[in-house]
N, C-alpha and C. Protein backbone atom coordinates (compact mmCIF):
# COMPACT_ATOMS: atom_id res chain seq x y z
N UNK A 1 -132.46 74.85 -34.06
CA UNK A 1 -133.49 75.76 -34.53
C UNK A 1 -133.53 76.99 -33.63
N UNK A 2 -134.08 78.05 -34.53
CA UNK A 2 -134.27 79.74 -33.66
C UNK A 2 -135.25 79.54 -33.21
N UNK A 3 -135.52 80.32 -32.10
CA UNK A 3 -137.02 80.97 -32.23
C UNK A 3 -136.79 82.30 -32.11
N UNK A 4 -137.68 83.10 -33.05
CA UNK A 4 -137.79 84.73 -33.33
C UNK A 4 -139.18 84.94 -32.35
N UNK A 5 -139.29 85.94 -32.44
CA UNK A 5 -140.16 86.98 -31.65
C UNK A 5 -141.18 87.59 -32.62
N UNK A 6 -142.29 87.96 -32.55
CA UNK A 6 -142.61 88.87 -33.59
C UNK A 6 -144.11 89.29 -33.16
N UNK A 7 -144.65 90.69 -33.74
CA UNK A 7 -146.09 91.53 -33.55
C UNK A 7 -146.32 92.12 -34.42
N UNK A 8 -147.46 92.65 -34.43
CA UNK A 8 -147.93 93.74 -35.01
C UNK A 8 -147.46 94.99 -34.15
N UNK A 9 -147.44 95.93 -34.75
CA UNK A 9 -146.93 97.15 -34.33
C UNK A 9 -147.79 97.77 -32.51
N UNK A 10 -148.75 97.70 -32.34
CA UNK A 10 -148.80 97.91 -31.08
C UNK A 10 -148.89 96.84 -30.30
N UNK A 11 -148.93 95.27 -30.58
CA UNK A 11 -148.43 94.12 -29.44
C UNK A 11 -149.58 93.70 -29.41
N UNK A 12 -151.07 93.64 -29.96
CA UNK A 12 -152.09 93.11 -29.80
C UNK A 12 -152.09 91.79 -30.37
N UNK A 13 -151.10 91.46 -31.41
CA UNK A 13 -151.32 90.48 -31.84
C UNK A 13 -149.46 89.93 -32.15
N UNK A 14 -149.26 88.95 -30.98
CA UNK A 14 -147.90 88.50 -30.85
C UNK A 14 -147.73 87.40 -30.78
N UNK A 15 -146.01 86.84 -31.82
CA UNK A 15 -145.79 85.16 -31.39
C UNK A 15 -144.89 84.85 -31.32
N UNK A 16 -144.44 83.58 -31.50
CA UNK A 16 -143.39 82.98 -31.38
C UNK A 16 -143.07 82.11 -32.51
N UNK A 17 -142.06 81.83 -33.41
CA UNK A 17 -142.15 80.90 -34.26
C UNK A 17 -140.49 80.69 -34.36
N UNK A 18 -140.63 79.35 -34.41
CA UNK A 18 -139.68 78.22 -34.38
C UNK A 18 -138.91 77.71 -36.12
N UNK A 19 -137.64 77.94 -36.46
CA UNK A 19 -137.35 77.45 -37.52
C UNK A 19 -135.97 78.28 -37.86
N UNK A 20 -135.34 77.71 -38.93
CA UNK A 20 -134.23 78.45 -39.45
C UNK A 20 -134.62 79.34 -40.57
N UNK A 21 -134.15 80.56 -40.35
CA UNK A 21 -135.37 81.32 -41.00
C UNK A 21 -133.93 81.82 -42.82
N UNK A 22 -133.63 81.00 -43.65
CA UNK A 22 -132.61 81.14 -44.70
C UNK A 22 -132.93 82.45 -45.27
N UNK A 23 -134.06 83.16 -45.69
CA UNK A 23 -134.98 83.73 -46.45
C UNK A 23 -136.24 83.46 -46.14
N UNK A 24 -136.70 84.33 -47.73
CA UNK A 24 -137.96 84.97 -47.42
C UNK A 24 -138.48 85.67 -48.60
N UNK A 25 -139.78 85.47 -49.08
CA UNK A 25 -140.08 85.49 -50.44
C UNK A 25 -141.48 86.58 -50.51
N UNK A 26 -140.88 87.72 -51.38
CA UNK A 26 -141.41 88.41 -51.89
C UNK A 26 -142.73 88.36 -52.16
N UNK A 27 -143.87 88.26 -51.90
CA UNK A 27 -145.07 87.08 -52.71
C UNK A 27 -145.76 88.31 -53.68
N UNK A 28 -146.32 87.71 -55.48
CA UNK A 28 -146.54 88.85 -56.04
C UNK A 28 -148.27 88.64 -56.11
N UNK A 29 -148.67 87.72 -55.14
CA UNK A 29 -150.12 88.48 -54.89
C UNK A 29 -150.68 89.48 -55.08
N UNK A 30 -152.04 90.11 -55.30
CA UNK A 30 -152.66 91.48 -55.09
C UNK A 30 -152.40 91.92 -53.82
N UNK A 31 -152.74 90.99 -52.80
CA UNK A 31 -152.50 91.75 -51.11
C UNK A 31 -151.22 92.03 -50.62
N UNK A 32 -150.54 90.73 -50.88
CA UNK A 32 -148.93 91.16 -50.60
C UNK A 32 -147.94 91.90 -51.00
N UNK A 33 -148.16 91.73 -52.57
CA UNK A 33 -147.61 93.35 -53.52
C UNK A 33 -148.00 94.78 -52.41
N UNK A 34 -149.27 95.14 -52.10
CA UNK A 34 -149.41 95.68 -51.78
C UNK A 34 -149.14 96.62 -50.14
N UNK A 35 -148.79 95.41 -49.63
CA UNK A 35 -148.65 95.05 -47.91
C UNK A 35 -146.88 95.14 -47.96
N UNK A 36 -146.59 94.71 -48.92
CA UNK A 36 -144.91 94.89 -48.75
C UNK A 36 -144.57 93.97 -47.80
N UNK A 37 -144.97 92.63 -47.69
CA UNK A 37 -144.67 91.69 -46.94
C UNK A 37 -143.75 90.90 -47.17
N UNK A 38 -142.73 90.15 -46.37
CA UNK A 38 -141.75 89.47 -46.82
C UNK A 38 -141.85 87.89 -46.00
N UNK A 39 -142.41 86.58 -46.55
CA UNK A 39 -143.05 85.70 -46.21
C UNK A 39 -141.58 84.77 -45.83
N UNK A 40 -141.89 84.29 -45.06
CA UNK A 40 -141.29 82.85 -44.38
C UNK A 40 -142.12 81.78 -43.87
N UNK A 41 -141.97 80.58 -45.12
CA UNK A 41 -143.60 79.49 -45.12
C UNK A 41 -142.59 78.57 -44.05
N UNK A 42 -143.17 78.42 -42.50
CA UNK A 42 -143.24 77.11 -42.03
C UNK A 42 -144.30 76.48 -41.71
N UNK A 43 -144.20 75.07 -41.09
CA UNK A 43 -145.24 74.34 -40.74
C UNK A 43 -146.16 75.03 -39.59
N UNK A 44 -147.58 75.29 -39.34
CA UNK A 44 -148.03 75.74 -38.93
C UNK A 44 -147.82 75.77 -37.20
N UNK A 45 -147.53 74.28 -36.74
CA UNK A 45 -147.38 74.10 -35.73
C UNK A 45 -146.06 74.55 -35.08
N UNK A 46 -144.92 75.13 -35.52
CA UNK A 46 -143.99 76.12 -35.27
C UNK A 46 -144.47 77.66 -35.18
N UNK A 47 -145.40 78.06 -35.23
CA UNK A 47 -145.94 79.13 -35.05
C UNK A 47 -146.92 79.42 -33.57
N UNK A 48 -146.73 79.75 -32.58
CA UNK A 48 -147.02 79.74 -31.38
C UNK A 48 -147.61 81.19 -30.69
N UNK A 49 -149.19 81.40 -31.12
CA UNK A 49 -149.66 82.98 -30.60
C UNK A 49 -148.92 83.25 -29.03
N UNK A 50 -148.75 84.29 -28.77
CA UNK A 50 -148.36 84.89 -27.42
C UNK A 50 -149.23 85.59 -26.66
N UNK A 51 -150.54 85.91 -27.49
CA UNK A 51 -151.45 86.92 -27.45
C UNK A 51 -152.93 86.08 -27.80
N UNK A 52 -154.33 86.19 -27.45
CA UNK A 52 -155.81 85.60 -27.58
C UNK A 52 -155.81 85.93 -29.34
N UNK A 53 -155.90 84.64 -29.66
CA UNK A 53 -156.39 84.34 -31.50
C UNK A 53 -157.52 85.60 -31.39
N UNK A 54 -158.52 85.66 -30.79
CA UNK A 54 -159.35 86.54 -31.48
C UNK A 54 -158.68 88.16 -31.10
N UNK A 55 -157.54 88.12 -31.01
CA UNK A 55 -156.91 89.43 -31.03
C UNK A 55 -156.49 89.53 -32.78
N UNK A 56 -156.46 88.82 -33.57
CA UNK A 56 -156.10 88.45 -34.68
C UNK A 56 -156.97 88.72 -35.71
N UNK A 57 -157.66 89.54 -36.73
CA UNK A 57 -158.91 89.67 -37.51
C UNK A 57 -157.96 89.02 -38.65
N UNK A 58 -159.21 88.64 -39.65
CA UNK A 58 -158.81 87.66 -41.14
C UNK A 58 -159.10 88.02 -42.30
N UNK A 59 -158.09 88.10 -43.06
CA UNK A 59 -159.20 88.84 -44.46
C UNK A 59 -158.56 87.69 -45.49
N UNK A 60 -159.61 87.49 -46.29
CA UNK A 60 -159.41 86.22 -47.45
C UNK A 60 -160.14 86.79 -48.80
N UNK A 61 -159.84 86.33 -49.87
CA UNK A 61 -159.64 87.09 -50.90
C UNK A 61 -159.70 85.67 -51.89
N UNK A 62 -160.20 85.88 -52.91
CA UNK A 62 -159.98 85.10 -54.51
C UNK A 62 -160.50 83.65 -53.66
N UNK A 63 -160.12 82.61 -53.76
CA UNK A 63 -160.25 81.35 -53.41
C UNK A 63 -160.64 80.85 -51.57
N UNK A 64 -160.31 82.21 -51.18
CA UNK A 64 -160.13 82.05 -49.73
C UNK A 64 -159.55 81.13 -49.35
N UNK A 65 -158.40 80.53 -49.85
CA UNK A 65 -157.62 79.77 -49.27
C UNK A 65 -156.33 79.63 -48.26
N UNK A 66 -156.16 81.23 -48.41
CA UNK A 66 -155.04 82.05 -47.51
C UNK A 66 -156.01 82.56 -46.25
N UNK A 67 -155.88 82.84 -45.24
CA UNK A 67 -155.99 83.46 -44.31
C UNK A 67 -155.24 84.36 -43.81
N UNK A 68 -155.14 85.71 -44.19
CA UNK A 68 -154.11 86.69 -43.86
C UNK A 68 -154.62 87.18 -42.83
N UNK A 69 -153.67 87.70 -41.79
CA UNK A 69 -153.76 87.22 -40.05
C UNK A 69 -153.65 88.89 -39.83
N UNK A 70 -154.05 89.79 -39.51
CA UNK A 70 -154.02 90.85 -39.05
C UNK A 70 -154.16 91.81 -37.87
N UNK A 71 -153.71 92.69 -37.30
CA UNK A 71 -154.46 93.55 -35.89
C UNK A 71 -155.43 94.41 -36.32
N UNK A 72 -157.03 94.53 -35.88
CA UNK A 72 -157.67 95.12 -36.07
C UNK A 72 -157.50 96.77 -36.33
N UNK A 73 -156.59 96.66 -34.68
CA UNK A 73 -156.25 97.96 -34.12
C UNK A 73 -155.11 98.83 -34.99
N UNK A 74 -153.91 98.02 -35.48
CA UNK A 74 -152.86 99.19 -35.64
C UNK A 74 -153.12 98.78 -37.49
N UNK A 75 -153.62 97.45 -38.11
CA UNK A 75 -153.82 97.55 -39.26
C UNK A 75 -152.18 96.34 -39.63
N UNK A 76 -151.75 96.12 -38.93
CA UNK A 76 -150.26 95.25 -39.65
C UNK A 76 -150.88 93.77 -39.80
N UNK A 77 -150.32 93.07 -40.88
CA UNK A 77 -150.19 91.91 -40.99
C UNK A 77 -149.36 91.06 -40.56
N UNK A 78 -148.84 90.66 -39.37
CA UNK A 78 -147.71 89.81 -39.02
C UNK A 78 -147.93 88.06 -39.69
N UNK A 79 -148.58 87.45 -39.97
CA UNK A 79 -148.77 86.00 -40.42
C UNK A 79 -150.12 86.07 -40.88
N UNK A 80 -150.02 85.01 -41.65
CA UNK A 80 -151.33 84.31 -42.56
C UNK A 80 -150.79 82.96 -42.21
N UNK A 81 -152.33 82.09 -42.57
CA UNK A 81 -152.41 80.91 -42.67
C UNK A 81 -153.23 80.17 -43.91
N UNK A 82 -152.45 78.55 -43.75
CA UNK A 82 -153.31 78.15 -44.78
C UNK A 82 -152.36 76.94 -45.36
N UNK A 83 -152.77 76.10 -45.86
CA UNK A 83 -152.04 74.40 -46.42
C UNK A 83 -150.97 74.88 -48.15
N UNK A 84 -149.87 74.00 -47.49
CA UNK A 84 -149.11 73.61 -48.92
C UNK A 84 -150.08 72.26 -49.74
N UNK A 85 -149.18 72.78 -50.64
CA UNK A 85 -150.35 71.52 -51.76
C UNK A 85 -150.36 69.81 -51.65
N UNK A 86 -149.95 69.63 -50.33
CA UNK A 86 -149.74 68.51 -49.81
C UNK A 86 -151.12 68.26 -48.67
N UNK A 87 -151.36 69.54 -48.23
CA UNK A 87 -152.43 69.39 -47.30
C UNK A 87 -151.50 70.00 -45.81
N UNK A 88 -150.39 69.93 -45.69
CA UNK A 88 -149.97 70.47 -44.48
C UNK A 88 -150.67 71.46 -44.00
N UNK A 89 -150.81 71.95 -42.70
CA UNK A 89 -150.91 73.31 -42.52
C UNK A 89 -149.81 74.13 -42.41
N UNK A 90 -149.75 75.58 -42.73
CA UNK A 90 -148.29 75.99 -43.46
C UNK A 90 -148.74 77.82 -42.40
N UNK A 91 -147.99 78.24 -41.93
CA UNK A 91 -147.87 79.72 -41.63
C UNK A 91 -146.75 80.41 -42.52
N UNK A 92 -147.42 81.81 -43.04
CA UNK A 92 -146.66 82.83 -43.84
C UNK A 92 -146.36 83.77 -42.95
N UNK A 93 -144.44 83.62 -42.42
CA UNK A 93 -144.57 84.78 -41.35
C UNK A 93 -143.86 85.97 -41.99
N UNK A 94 -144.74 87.52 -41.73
CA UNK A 94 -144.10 88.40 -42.27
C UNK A 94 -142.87 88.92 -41.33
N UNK A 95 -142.12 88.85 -42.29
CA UNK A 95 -140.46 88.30 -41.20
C UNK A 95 -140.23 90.07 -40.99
N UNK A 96 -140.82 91.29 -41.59
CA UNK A 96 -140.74 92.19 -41.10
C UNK A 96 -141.26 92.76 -39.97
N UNK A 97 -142.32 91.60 -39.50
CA UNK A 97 -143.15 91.92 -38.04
C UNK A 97 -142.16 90.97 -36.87
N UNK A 98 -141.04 90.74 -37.39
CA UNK A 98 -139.88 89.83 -36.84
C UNK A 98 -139.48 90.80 -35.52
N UNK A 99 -139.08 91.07 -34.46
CA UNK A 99 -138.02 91.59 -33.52
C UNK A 99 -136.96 91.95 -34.58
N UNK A 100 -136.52 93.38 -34.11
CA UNK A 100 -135.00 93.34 -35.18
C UNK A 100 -135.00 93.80 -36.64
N UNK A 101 -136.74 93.33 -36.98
CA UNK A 101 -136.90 94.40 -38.42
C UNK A 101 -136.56 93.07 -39.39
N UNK A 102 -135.76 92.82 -39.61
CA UNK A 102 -135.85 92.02 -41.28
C UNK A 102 -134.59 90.99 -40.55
N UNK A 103 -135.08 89.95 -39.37
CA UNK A 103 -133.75 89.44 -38.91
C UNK A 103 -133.93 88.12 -39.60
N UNK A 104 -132.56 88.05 -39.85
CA UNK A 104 -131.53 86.46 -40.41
C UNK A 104 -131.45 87.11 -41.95
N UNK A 105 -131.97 88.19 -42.88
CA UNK A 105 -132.67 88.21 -43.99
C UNK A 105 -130.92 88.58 -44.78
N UNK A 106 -130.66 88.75 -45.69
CA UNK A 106 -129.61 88.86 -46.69
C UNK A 106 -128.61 90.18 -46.70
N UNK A 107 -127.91 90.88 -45.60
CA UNK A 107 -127.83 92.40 -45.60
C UNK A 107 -127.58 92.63 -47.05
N UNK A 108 -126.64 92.14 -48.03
CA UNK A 108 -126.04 92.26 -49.26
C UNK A 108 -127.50 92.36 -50.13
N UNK A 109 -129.06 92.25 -49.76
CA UNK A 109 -129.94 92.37 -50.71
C UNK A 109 -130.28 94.30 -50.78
N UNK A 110 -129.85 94.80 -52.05
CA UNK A 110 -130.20 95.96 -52.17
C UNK A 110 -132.37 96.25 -51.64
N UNK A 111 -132.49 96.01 -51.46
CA UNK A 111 -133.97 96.35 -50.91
C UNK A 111 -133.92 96.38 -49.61
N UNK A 112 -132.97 95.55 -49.14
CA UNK A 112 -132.40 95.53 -47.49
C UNK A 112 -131.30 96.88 -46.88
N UNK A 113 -131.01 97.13 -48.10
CA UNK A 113 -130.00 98.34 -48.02
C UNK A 113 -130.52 99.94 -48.27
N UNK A 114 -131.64 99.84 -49.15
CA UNK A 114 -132.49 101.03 -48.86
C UNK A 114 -132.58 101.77 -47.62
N UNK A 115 -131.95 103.25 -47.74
CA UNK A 115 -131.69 104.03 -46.35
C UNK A 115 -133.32 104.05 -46.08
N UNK A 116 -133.53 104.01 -44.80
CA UNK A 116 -134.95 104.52 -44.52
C UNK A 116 -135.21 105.85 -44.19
N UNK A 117 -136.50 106.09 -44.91
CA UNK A 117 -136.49 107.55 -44.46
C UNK A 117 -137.76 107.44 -42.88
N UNK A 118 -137.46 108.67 -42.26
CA UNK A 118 -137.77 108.62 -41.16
C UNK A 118 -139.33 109.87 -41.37
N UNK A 119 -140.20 109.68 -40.72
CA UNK A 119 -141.38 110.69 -41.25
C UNK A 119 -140.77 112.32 -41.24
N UNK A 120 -139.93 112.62 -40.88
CA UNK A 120 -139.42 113.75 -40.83
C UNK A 120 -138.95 113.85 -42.11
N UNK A 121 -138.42 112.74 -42.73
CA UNK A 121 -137.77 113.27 -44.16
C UNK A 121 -138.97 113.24 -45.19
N UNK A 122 -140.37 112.53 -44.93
CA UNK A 122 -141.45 112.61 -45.74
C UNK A 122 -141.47 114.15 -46.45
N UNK A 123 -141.60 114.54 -47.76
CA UNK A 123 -141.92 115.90 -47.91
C UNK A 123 -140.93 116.78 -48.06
N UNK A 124 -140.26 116.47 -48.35
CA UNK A 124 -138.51 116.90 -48.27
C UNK A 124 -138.27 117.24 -49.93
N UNK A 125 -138.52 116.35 -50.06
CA UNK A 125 -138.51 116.72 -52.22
C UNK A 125 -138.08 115.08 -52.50
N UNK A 126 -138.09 115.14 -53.88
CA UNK A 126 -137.77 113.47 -54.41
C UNK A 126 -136.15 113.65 -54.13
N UNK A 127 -135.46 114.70 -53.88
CA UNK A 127 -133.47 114.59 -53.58
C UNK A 127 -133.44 113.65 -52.29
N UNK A 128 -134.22 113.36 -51.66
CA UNK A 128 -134.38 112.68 -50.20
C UNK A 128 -135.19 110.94 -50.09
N UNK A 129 -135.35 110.95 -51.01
CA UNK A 129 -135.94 109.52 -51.09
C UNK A 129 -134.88 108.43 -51.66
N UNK A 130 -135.12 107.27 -51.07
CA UNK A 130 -134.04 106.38 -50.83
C UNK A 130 -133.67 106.03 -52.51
N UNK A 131 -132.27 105.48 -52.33
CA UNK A 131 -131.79 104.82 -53.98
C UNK A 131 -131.62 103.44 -53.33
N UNK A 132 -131.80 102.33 -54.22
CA UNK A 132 -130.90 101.28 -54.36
C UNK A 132 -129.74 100.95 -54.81
């Protein structure tokens, strides 16, 4: 097994999580559609804060059965929590708050291949925005 690295964008909220990471699933939630998150469900107890839980704010939605794990401060979602339908406890890690950006993930997936634009190219005209 790996262990990856991973934060929210200014380090307030950091961990460690343990597993072979194959993929990683799109989720078409309202929040996650929106968050552009790319989930990797392991068992909760492979997920290891680096940083004080109450560095972590929670927002829950519809059933409140998810716990989406957030930094107050910079606004990123690195993990949520919450049980498979077995009762486990299960962590959703957003494998883009990974070290490395999108690591172990598919290079051959066109969404992975999207050039990034850099804020400098923001505003440029639509000739500058990425293709698949």
């Amino acid at each position: 097994m790996t262990v990856y690295q991973g934060s929210c964008h200014c380090g307030r909220v950091a961990y460690e999580v343990e597993g072979q990471l194959d993929g990683a699933m799109a989720c078409n939630c309202s929040i996650c559609q929106r968050k552009g998150s790319l989930l990797w469900f392991v068992p909760r107890g492979n997920l290891r804060l680096l940083t004080d839980e109450g560095n972590a704010s929670t927002y829950e939605f519809n059933k409140h059965a998810i716990h989406h794990r957030f930094c107050a401060v910079c606004g990123i979602h690195p993990y949520a929590e919450g049980s498979d339908p077995k009762g486990n406890a299960m962590a959703a890690v957003n494998v883009r708050c990974l070290e490395g950006g999108r690591a172990g993930l598919d290079p051959g997936d066109p969404l992975q291949r999207a050039r990034r634009l850099t804020h400098k190219d923001a505003g440029r005209g639509a000739d500058r925005r990425p293709t698949l």
